[in-house]
C-alpha atoms as a PDB file:
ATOM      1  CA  UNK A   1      50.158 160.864 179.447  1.00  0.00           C
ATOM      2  CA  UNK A   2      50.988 164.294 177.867  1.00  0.00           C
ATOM      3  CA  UNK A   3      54.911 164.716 178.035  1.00  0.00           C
ATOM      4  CA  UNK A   4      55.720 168.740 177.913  1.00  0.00           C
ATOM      5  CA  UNK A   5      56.830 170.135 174.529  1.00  0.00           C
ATOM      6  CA  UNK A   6      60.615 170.319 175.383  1.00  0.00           C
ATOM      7  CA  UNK A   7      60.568 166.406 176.917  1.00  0.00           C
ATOM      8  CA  UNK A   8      58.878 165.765 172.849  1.00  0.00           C
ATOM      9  CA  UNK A   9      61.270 167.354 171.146  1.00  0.00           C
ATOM     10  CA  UNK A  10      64.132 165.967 173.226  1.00  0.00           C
ATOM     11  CA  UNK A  11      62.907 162.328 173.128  1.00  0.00           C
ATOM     12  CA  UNK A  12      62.677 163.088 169.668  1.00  0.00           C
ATOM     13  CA  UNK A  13      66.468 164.256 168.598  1.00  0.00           C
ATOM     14  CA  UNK A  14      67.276 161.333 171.089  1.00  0.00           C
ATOM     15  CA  UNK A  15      65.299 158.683 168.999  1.00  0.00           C
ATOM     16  CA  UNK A  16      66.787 160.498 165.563  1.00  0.00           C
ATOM     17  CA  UNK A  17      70.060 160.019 167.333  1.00  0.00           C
ATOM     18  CA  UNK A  18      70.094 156.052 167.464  1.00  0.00           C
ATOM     19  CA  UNK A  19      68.695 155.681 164.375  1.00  0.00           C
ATOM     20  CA  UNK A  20      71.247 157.694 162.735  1.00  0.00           C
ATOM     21  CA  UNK A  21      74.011 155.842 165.184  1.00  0.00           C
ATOM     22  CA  UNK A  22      72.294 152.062 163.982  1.00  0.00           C
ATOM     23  CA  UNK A  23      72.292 153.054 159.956  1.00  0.00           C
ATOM     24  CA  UNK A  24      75.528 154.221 160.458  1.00  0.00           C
ATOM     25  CA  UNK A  25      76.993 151.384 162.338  1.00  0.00           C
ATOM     26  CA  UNK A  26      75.131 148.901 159.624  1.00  0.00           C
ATOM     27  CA  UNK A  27      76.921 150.524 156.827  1.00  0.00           C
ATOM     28  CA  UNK A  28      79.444 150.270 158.245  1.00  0.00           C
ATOM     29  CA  UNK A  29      79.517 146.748 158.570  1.00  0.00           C
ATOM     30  CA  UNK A  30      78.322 146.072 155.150  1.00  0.00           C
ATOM     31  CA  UNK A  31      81.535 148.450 154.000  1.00  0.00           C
ATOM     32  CA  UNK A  32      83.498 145.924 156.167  1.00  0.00           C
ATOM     33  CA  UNK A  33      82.165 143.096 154.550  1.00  0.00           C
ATOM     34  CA  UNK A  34      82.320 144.091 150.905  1.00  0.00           C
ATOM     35  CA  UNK A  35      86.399 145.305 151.665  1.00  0.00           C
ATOM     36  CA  UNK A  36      86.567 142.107 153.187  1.00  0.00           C
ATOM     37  CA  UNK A  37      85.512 139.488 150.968  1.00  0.00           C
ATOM     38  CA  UNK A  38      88.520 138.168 149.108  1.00  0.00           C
ATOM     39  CA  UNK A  39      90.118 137.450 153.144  1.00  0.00           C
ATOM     40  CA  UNK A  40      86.899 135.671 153.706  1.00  0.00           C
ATOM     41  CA  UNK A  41      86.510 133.005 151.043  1.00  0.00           C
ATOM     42  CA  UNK A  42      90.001 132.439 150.185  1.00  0.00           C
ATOM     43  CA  UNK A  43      92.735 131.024 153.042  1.00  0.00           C
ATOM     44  CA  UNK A  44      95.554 129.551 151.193  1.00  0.00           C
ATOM     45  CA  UNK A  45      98.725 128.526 153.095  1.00  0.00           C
ATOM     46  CA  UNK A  46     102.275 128.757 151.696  1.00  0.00           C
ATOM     47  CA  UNK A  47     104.208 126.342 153.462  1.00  0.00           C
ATOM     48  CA  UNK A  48     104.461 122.723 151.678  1.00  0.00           C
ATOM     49  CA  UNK A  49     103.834 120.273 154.847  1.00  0.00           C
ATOM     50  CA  UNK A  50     104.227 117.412 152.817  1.00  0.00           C
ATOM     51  CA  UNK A  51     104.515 115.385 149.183  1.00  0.00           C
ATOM     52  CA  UNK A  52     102.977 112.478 148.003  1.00  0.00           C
ATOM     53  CA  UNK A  53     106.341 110.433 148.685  1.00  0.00           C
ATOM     54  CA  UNK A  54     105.123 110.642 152.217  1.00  0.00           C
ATOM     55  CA  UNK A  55     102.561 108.314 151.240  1.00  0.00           C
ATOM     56  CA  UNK A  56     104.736 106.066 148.944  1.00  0.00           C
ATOM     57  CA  UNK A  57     103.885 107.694 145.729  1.00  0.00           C
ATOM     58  CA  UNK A  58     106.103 108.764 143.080  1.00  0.00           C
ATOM     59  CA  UNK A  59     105.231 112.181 141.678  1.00  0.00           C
ATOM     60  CA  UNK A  60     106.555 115.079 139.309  1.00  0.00           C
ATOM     61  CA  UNK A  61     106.621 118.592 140.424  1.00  0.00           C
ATOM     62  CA  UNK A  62     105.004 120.345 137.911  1.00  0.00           C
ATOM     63  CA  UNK A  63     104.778 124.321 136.761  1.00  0.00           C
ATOM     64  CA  UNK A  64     101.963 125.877 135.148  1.00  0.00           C
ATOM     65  CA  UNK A  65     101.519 128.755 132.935  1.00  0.00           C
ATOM     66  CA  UNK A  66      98.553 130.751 132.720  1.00  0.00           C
ATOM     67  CA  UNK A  67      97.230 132.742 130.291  1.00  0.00           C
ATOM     68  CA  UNK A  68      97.813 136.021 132.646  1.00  0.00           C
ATOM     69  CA  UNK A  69     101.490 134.772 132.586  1.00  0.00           C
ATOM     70  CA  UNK A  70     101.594 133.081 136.015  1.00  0.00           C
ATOM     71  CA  UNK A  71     103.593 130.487 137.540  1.00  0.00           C
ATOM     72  CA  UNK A  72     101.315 128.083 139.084  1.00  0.00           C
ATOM     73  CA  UNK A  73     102.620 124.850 141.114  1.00  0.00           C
ATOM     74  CA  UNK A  74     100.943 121.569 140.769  1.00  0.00           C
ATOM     75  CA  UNK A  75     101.704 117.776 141.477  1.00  0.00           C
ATOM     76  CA  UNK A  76     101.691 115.022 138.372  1.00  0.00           C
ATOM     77  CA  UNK A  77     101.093 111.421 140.430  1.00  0.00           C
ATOM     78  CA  UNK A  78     100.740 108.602 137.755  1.00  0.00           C
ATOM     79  CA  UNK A  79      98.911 105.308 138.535  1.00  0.00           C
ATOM     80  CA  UNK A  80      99.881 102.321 136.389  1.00  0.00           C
ATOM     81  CA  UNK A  81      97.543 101.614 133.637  1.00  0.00           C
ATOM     82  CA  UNK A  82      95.550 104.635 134.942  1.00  0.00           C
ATOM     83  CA  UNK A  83      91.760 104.266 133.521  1.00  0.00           C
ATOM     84  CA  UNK A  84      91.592 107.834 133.468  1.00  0.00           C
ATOM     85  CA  UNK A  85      93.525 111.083 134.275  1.00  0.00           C
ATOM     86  CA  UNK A  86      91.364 113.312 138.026  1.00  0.00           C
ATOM     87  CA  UNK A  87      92.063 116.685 137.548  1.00  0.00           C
ATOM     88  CA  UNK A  88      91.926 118.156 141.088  1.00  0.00           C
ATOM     89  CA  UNK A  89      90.382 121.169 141.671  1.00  0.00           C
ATOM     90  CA  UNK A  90      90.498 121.811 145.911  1.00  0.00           C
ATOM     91  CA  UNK A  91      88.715 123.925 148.343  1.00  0.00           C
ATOM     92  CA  UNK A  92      89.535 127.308 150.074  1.00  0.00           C
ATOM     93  CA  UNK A  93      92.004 126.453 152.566  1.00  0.00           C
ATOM     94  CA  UNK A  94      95.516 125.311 153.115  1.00  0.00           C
ATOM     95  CA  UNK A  95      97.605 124.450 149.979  1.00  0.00           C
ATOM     96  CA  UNK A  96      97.543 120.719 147.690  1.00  0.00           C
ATOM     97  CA  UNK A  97      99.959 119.000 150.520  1.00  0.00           C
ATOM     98  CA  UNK A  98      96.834 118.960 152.475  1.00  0.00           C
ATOM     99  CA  UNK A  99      95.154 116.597 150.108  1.00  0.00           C
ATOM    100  CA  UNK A 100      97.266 113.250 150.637  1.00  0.00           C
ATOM    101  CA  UNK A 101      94.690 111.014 151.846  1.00  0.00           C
ATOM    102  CA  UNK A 102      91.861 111.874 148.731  1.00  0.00           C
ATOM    103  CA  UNK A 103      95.171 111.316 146.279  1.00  0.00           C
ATOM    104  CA  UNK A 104      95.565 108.134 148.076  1.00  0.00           C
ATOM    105  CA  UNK A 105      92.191 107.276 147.243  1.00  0.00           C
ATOM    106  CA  UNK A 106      92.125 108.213 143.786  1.00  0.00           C
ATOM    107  CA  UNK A 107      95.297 106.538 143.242  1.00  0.00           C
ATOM    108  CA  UNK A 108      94.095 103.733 144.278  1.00  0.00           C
ATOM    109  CA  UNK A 109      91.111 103.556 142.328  1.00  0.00           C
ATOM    110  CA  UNK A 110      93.257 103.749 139.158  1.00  0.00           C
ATOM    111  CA  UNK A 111      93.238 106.932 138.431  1.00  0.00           C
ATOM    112  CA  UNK A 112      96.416 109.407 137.751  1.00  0.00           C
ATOM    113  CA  UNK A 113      95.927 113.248 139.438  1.00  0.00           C
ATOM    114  CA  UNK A 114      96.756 115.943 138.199  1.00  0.00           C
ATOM    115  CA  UNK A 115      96.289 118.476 141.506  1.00  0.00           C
ATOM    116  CA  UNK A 116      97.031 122.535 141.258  1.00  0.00           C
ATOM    117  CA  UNK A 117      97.302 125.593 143.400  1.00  0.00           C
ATOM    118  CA  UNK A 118      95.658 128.109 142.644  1.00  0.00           C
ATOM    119  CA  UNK A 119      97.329 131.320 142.339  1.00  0.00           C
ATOM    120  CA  UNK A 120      98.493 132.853 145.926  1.00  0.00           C
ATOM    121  CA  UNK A 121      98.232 129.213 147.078  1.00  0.00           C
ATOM    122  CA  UNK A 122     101.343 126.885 148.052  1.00  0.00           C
ATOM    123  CA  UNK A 123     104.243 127.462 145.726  1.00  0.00           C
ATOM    124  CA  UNK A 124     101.895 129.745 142.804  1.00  0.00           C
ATOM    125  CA  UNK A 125     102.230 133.020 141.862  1.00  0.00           C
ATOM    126  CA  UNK A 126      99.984 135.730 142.799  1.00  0.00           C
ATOM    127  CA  UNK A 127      96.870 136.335 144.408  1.00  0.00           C
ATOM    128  CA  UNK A 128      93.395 134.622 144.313  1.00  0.00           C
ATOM    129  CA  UNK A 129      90.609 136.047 142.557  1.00  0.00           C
ATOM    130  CA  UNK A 130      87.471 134.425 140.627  1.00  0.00           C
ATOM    131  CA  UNK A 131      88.564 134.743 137.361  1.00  0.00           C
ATOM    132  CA  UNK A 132      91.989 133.798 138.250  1.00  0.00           C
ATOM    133  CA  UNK A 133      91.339 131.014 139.920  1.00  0.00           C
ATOM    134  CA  UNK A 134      89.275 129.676 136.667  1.00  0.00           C
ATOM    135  CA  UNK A 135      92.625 130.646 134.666  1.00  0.00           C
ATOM    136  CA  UNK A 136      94.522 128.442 136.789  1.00  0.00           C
ATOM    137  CA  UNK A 137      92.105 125.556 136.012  1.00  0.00           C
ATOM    138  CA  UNK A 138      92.626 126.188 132.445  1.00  0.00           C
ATOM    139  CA  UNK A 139      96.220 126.071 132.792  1.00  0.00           C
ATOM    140  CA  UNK A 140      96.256 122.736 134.297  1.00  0.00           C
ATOM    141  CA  UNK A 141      93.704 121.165 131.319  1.00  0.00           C
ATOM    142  CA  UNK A 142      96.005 122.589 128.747  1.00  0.00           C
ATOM    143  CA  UNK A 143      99.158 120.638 130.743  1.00  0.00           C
ATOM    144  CA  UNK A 144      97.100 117.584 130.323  1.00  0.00           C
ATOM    145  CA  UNK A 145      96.159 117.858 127.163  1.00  0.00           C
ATOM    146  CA  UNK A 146      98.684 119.845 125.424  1.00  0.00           C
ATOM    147  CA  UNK A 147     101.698 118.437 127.143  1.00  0.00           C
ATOM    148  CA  UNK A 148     101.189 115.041 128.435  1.00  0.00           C
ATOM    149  CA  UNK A 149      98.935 114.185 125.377  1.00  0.00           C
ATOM    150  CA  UNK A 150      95.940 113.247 127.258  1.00  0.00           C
ATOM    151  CA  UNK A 151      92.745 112.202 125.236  1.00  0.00           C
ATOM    152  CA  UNK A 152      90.503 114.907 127.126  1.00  0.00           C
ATOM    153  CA  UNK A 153      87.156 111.768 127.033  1.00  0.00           C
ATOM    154  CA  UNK A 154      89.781 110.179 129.844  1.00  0.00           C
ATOM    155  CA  UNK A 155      89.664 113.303 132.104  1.00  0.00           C
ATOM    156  CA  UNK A 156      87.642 113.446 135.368  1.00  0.00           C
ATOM    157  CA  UNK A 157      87.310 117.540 136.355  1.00  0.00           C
ATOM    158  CA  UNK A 158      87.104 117.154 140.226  1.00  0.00           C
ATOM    159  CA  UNK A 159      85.987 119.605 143.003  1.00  0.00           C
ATOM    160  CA  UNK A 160      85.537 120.020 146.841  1.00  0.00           C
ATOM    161  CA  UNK A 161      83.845 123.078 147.996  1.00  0.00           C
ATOM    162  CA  UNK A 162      85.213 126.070 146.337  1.00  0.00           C
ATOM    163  CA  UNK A 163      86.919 123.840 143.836  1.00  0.00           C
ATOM    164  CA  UNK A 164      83.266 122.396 142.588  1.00  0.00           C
ATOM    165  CA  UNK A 165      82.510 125.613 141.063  1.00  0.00           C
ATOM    166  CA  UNK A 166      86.187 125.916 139.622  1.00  0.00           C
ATOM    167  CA  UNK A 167      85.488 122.776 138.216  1.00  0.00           C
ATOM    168  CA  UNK A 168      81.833 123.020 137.060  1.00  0.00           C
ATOM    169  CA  UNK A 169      83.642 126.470 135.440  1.00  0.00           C
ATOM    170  CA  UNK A 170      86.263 124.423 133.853  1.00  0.00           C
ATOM    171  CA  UNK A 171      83.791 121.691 132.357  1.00  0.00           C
ATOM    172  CA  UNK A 172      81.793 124.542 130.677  1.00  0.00           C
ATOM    173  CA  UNK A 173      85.189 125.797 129.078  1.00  0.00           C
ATOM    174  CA  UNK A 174      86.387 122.705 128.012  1.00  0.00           C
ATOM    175  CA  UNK A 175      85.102 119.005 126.932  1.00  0.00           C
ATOM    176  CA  UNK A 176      86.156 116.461 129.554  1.00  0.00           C
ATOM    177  CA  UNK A 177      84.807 112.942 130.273  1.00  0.00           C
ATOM    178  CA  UNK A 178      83.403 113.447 133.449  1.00  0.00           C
ATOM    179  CA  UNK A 179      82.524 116.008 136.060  1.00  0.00           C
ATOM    180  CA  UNK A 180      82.136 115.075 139.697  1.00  0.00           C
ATOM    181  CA  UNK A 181      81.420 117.454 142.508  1.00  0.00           C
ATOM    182  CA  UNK A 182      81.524 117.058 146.276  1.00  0.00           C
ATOM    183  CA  UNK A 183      80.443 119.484 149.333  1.00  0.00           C
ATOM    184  CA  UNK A 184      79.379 121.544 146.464  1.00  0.00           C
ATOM    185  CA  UNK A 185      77.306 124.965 146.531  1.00  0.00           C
ATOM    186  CA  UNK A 186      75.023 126.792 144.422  1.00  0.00           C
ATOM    187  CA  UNK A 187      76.896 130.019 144.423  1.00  0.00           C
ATOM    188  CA  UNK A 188      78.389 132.374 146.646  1.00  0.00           C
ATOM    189  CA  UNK A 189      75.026 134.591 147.087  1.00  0.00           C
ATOM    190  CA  UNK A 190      73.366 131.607 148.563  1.00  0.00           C
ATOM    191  CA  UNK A 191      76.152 130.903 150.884  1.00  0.00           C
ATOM    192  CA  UNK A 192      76.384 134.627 151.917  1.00  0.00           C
ATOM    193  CA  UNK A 193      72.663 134.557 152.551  1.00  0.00           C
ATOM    194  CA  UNK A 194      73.250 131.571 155.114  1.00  0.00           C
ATOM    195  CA  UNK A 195      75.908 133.230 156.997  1.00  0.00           C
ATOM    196  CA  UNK A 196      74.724 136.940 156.695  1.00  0.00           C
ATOM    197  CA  UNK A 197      71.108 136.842 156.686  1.00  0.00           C
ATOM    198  CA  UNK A 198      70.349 140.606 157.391  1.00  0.00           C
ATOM    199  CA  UNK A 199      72.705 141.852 155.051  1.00  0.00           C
ATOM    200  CA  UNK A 200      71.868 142.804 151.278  1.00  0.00           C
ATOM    201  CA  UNK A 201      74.429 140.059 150.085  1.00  0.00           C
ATOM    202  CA  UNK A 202      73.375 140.374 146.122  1.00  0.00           C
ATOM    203  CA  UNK A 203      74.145 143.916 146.115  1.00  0.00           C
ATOM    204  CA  UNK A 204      77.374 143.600 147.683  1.00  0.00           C
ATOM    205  CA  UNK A 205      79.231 140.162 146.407  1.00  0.00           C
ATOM    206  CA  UNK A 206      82.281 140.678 144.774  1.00  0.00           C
ATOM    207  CA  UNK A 207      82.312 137.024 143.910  1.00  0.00           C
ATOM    208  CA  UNK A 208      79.980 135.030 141.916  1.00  0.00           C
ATOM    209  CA  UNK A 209      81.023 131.446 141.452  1.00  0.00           C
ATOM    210  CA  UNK A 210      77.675 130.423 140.602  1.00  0.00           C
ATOM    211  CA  UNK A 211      77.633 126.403 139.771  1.00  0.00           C
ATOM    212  CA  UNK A 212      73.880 126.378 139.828  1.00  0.00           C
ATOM    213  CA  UNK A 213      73.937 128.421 136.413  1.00  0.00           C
ATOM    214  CA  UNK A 214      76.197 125.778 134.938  1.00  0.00           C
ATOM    215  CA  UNK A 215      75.109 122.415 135.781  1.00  0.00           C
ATOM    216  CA  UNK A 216      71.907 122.657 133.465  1.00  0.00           C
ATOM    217  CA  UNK A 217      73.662 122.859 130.652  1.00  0.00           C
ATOM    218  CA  UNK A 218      76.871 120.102 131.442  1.00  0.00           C
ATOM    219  CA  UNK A 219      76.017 117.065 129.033  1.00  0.00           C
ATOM    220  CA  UNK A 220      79.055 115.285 130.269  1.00  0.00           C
ATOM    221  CA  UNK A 221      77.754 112.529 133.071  1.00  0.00           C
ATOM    222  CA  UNK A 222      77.931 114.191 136.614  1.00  0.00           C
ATOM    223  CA  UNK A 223      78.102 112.866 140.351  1.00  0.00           C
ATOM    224  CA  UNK A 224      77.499 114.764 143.044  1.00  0.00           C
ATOM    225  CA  UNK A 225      78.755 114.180 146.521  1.00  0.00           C
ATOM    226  CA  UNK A 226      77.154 115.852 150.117  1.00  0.00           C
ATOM    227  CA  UNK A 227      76.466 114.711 153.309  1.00  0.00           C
ATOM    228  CA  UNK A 228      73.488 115.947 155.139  1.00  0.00           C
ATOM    229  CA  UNK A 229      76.073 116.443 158.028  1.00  0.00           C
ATOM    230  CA  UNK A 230      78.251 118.939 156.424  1.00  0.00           C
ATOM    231  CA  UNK A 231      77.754 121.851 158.573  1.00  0.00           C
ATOM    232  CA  UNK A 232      79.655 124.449 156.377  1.00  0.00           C
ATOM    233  CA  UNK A 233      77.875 124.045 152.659  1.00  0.00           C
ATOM    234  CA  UNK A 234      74.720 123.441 153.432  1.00  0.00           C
ATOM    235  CA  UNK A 235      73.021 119.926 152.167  1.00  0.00           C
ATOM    236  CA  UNK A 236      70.228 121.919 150.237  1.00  0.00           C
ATOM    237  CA  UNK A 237      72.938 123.223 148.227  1.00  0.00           C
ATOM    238  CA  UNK A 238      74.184 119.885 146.956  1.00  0.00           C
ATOM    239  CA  UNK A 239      70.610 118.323 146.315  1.00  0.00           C
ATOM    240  CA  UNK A 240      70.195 121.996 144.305  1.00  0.00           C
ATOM    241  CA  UNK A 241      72.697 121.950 141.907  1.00  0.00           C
ATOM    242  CA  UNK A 242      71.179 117.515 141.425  1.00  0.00           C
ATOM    243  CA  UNK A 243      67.939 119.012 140.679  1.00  0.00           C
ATOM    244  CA  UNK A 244      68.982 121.946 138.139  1.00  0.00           C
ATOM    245  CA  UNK A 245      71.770 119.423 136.646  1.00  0.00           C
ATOM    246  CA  UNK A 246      71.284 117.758 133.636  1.00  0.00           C
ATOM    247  CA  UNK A 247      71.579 114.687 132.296  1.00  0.00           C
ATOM    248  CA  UNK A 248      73.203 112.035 133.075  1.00  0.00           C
ATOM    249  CA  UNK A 249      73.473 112.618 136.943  1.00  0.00           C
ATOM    250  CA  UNK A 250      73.879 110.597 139.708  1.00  0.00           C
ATOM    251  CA  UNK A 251      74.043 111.294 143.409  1.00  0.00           C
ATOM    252  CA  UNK A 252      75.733 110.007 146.395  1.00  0.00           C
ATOM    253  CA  UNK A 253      74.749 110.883 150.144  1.00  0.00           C
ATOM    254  CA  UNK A 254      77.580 110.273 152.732  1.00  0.00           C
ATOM    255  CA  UNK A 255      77.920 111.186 156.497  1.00  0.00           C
ATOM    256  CA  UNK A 256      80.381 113.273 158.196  1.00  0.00           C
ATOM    257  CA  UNK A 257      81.061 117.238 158.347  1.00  0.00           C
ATOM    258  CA  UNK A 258      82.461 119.511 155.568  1.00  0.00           C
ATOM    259  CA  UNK A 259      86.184 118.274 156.031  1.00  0.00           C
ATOM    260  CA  UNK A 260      86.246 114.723 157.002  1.00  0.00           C
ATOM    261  CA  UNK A 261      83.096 113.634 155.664  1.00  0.00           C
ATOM    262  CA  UNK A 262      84.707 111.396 152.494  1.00  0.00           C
ATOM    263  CA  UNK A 263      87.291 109.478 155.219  1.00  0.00           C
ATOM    264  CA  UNK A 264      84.526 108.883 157.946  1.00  0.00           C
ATOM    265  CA  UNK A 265      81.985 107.417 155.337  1.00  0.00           C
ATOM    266  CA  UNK A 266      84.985 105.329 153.896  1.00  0.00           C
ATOM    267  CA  UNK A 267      83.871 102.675 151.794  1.00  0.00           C
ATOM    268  CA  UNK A 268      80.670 104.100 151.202  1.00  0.00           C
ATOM    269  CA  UNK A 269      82.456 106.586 149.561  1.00  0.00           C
ATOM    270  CA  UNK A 270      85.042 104.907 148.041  1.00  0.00           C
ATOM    271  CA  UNK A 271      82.389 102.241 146.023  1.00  0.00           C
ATOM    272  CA  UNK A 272      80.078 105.267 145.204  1.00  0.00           C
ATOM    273  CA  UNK A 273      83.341 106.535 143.131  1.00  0.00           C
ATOM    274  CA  UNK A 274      84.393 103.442 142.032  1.00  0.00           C
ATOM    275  CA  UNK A 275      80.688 102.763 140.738  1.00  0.00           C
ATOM    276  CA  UNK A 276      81.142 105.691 138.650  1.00  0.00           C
ATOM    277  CA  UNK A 277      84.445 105.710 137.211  1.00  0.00           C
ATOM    278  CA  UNK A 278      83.468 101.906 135.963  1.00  0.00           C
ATOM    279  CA  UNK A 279      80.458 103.581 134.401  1.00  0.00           C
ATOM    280  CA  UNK A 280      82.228 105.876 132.643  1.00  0.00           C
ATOM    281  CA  UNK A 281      86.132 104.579 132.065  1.00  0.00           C
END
């Protein structure tokens, strides 16, 4: 059917109309995102709910210094006749008083933590950013080292989620005996790409933390920890940075979601460490 001339041209300006209106919106919403980021990956909490004396653990309240001349907070919990000194490295959210139960566990495994906030976290200075948050890192190797006199061979770098890529950062910067991550992911493209398919997310990232260009070239011995249940990072992710990783790697499945997954697979996960730490320490 022929439409008249003026019913064309109006149909037309109407269709030019929404498609100006939808590219408009969609930029938008990609200008929201971009602004956004830093609010999206990083959720730190200031209040201190609790200390490792709520678990019956003595502890020393430590400060940090970076090398941007910030004060950063972190907790020093000995284990007699440690094997070997965890450096904690912890995920996105809430603050290191939310980590009692995996200091528990290390604890009791025979290890002495060393756990940090990073900047704009807990009881730190400032605000987070990529680099700063590898800064902070630094700051509490250089404690270990410099200050308590730690041979660096005895030091496990450890991360959860965000922390895995501070820590795979960390073991690129420095020499440490061990490297273990868990809920890791590949980088923060990848993960943008899962959550924001239609969007051009390499363009836009303001944050890399890209662990999959690291682990191919970490000689220290490796484990990595995922559960195919983890419904945040996916499990491709974990199995990815295994497979580009060299060697020596090892790799241990458990069950559960992002958060709880290392307490619901309990002794599974608890022996898979264990297995490893003997290995190694």
């Amino acid at each position: 059917m022929n439409l008249p001339s003026k019913k064309r041209s109006g149909l037309k300006r109407m269709l030019i109309t929404v498609v100006i209106g939808l590219s408009l919106g969609y930029l938008a919403l990609v200008a929201f995102v971009y602004v956004r980021q830093p609010k999206m990956l990083y959720f730190p909490t200031r209040e201190i709910e609790q200390t490792p004396a709520a678990i019956g653990l003595s502890f020393d309240e430590v400060r940090l210094k970076t090398a941007d001349g910030l004060s950063i907070a972190a907790w020093h919990i000995p284990a007699p006749d440690a094997r070997a000194v965890l450096l904690f490295c912890h995920g996105n959210g809430g603050n290191i008083s939310h980590r009692l139960d995996s200091i528990r566990i290390f604890h009791d495994l025979g290890l002495s933590v060393l756990i940090f906030d990073y900047r704009g976290y807990g009881m730190s200075e400032g605000e987070p950013t990529e680099k700063g948050t590898y800064l902070d890192a630094e700051a509490a190797w250089n404690f270990l080292v410099k200050e308590k006199g730690v041979d660096p061979a005895r030091i496990v770098i450890f991360g959860r989620s965000l922390g895995s890529a501070v820590a795979a950062e960390l073991a690129m910067r420095r020499k440490a005996g061990a490297l273990i991550i868990e809920s890791g992911f590949s980088s923060i493209t990848d993960i943008g790409r899962k959550y924001y398919p239609h969007m051009p997310v390499s363009l836009i990232t303001r944050f890399h933390y890209a662990t999959v260009d690291k682990v191919g070239s970490l000689a220290l011995p490796k484990l990595f920890i995922h559960s195919p249940e983890d419904e945040i990072i996916p499990y491709a992710q974990g199995m990815k940075l295994y497979e580009r990783a060299a060697e020596p790697k090892e790799f241990l499945t458990l069950r559960g979601g992002h958060n709880e997954g290392f307490l619901l697979s309990g002794e599974l996960y608890i022996n898979g460490l264990q297995q490893f730490i003997a290995k190694y320490f």
